[in-house]
C-alpha atoms as a PDB file:
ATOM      1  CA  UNK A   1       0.016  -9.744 -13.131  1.00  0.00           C
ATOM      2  CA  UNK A   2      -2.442  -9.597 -10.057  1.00  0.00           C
ATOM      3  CA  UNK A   3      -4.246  -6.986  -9.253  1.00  0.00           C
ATOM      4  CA  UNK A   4      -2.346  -7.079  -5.976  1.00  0.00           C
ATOM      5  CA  UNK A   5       1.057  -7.222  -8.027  1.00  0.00           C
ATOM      6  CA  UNK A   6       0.136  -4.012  -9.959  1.00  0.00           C
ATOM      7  CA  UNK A   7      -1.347  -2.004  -6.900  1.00  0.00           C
ATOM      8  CA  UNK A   8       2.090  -2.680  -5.376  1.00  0.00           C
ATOM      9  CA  UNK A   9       3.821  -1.625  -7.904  1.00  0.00           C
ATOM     10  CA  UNK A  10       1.588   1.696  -8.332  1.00  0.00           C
ATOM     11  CA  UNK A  11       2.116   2.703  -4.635  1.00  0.00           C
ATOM     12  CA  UNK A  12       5.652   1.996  -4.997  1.00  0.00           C
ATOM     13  CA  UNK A  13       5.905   3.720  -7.947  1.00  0.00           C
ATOM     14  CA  UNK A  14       4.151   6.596  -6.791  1.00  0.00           C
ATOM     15  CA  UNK A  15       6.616   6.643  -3.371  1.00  0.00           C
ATOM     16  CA  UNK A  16       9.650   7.241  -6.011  1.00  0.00           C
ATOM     17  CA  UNK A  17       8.598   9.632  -8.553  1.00  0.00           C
ATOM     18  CA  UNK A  18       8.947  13.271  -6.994  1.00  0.00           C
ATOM     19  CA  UNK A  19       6.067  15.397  -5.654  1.00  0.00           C
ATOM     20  CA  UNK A  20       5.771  19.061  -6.303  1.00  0.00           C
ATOM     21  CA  UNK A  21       6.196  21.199  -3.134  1.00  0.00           C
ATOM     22  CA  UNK A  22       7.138  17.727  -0.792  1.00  0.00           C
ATOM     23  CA  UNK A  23      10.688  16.781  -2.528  1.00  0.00           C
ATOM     24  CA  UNK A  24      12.927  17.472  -6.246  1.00  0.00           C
ATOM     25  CA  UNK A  25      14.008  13.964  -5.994  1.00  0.00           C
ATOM     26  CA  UNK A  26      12.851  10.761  -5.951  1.00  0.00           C
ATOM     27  CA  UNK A  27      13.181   8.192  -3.186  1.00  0.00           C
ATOM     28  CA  UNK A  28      15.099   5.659  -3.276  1.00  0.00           C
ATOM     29  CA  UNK A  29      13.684   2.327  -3.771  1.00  0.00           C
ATOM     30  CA  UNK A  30      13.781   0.780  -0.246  1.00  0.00           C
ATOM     31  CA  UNK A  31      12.503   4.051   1.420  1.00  0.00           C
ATOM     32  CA  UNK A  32       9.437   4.118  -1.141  1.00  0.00           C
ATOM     33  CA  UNK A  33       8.644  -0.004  -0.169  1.00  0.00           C
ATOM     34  CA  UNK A  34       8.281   1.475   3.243  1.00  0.00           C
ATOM     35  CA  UNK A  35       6.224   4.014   2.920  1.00  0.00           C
ATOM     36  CA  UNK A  36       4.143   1.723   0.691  1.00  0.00           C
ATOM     37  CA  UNK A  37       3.878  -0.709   3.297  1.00  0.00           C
ATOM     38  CA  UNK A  38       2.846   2.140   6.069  1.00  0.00           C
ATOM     39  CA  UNK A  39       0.315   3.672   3.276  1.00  0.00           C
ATOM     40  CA  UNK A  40      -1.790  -0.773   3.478  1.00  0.00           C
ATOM     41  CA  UNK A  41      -0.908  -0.579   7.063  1.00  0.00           C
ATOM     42  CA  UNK A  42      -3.410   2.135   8.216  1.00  0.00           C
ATOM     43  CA  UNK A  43      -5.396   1.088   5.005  1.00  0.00           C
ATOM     44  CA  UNK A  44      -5.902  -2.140   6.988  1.00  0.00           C
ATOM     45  CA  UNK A  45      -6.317  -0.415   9.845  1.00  0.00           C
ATOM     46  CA  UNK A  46      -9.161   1.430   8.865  1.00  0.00           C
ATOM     47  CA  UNK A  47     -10.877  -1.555   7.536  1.00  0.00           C
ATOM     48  CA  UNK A  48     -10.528  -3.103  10.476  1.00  0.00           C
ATOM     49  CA  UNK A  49     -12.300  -0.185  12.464  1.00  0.00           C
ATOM     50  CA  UNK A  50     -14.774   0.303  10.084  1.00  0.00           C
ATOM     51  CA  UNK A  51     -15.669  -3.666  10.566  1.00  0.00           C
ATOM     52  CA  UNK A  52     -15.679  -3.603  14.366  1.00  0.00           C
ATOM     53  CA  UNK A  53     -18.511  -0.610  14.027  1.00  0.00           C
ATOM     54  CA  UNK A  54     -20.145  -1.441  10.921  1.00  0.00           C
ATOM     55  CA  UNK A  55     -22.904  -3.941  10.076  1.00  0.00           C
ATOM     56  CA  UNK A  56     -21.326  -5.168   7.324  1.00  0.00           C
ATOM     57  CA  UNK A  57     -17.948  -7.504   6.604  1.00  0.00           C
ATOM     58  CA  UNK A  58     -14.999  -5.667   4.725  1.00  0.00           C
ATOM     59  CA  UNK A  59     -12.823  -8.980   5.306  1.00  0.00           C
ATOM     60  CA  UNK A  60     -12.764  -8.859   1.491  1.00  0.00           C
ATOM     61  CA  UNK A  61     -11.199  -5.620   1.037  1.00  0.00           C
ATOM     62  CA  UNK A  62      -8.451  -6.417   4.015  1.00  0.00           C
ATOM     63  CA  UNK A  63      -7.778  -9.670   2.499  1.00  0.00           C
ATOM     64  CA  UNK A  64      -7.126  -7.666  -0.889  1.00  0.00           C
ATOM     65  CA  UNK A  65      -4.932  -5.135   1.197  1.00  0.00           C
ATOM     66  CA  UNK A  66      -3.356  -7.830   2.894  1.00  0.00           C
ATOM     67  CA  UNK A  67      -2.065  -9.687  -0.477  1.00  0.00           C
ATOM     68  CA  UNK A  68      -0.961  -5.912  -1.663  1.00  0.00           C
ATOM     69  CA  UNK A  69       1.520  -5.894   1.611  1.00  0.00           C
ATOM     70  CA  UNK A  70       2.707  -8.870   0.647  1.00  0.00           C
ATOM     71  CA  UNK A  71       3.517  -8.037  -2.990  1.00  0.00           C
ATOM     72  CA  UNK A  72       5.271  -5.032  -1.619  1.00  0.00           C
ATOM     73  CA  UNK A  73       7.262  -6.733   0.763  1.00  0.00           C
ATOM     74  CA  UNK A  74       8.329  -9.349  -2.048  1.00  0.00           C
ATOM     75  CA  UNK A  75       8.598  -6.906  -4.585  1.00  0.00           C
ATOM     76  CA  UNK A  76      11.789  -6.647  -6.124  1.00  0.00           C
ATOM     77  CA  UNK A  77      13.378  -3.710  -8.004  1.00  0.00           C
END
């Protein structure tokens, strides 16, 4: 498994399992994938303000972010 693959899975996983003081129950499955996906969204986001500012390149870390989106949108239950 990628390390993509198993950061998917983690955030996933993470969207399901209930949070004290947010909600008792889990999410379902399809709700979680979304939130997942909005969690890399503003992850790539960032990067990609940080980049426009910075000296540096962080093309690395938004490809890596990138490839975790995917495996979240192809992940299967």
């Amino acid at each position: 498994m990628t390390e993509q693959k198993k950061k998917a899975k983690e955030l996933i996983d993470k969207y399901m399992s209930p949070i004290d003081g947010l909600h008792k129950y889990p999410m379902c499955f399809d709700t979680a994938k979304q939130c997942a996906i909005l969690c890399v969204d503003e992850i790539i986001s960032e990067l990609a303000e940080i980049n426009n500012n910075e000296s540096f390149n962080v093309s690395k870390y938004g490809n890596f972010w990138q490839q975790v989106k995917e495996e979240i949108i192809n992940y299967k239950n």
